[in-house]
Protein backbone atom coordinates (compact mmCIF):
# COMPACT_ATOMS: atom_id res chain seq x y z
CA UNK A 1 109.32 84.04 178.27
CA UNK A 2 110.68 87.55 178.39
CA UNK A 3 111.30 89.48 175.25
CA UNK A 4 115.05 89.39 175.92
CA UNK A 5 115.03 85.46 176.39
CA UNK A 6 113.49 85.15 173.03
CA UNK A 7 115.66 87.35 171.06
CA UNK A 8 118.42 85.27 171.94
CA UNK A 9 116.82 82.44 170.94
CA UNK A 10 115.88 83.97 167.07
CA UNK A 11 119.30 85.13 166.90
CA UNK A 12 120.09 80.84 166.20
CA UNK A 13 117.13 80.75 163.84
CA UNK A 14 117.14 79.41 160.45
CA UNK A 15 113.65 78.91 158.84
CA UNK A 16 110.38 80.17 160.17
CA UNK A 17 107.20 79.52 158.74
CA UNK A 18 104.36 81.28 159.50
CA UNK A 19 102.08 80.82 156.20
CA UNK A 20 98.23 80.67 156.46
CA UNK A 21 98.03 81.86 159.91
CA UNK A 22 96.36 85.54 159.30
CA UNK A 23 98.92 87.49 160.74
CA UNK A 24 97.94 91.10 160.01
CA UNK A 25 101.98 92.44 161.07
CA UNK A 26 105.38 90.84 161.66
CA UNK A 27 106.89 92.05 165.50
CA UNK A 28 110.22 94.44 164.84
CA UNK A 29 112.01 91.63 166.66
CA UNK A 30 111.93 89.69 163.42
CA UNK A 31 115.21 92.09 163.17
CA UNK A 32 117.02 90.18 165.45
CA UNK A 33 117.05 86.77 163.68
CA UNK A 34 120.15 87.27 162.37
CA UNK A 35 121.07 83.91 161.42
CA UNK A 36 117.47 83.67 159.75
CA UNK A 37 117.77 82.31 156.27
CA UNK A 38 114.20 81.27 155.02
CA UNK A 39 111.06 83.33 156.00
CA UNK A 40 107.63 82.11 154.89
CA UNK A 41 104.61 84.53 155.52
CA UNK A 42 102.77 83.64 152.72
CA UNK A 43 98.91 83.61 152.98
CA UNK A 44 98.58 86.02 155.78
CA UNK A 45 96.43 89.23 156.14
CA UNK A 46 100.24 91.33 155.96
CA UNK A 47 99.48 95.05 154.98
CA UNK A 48 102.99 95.92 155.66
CA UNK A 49 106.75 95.19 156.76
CA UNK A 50 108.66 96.24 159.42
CA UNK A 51 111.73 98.16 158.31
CA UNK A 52 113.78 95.88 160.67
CA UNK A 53 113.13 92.86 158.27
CA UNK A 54 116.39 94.29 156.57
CA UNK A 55 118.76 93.45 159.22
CA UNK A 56 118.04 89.45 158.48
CA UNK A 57 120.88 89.84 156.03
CA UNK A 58 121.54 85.93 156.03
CA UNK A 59 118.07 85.72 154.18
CA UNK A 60 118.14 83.08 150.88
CA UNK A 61 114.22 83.20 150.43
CA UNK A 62 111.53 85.55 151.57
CA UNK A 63 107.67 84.40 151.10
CA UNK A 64 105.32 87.63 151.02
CA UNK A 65 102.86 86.49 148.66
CA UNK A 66 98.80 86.41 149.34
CA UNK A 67 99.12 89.01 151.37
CA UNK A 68 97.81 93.03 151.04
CA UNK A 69 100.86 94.79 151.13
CA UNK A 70 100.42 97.92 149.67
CA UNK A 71 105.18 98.23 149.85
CA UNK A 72 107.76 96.78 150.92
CA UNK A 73 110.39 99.21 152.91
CA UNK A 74 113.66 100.08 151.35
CA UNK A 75 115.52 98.41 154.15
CA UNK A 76 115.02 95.01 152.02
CA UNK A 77 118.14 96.71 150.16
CA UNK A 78 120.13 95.17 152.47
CA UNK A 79 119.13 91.03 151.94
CA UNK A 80 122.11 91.10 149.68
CA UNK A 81 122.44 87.17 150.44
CA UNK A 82 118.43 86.88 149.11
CA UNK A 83 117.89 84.51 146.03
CA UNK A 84 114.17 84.07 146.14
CA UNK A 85 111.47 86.90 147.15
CA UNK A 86 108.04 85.58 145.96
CA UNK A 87 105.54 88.69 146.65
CA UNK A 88 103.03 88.10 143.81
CA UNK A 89 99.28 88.20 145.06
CA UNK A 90 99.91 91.75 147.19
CA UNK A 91 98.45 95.07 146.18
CA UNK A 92 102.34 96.55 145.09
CA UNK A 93 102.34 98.99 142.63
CA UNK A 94 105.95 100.23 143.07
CA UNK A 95 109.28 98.37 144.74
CA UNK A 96 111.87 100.92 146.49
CA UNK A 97 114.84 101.21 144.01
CA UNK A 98 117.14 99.77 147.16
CA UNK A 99 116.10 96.59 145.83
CA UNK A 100 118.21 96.94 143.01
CA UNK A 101 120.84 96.24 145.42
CA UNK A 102 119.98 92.17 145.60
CA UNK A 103 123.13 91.09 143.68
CA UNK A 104 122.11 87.48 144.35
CA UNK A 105 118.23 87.45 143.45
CA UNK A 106 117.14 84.88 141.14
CA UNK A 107 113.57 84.94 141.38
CA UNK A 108 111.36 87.42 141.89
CA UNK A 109 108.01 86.48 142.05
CA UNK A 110 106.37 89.42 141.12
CA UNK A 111 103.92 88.34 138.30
């Protein structure tokens, strides 16, 4: 499938999992899944984000934990819509103030 072909498809997308799969990076085409409202990357091998994760603005819950993320980019700012973002289990030591900006966040998951 061509790269074009598939970004229309994830622009329909709801929920992805991809937990427990040692994924070491997320493509920027994640970016285009603008319908995208649950992403699970939990138990991965993550070290960091790409910036274009912030353009999923339909995003409700965001599974980053178990991974080695060292950040997250500022760009997550913009998941107004996000109510859950579980990144406990990462190697975080600061969050970009930008995230200050998630209105709807109920849970953080950062213990």
């Amino acid at each position: 499938m061509r790269l074009s072909a598939a970004r229309r498809r994830c622009t329909k997308l709801v929920r992805l999992a991809l937990h427990i799969n040692h994924l070491t990076a997320l493509p920027d085409e994640v970016g285009a899944c603008e319908a995208l409202q649950a992403l699970s990357v939990f138990s991965n091998r993550l070290t960091a984000l790409p910036p274009a994760l912030g353009r999923c603005t339909a995003l409700r819950e965001l599974g980053l934990f178990d991974n080695a993320l060292a950040s997250v980019p500022a760009e997550l700012g913009a998941l107004t819509s996000l109510v859950e973002l579980w990144l406990f289990k990462n190697q975080l030591r600061s969050l970009p103030a930008e995230l200050s900006n998630m209105r709807s966040l109920r849970c953080s998951g950062l213990e």
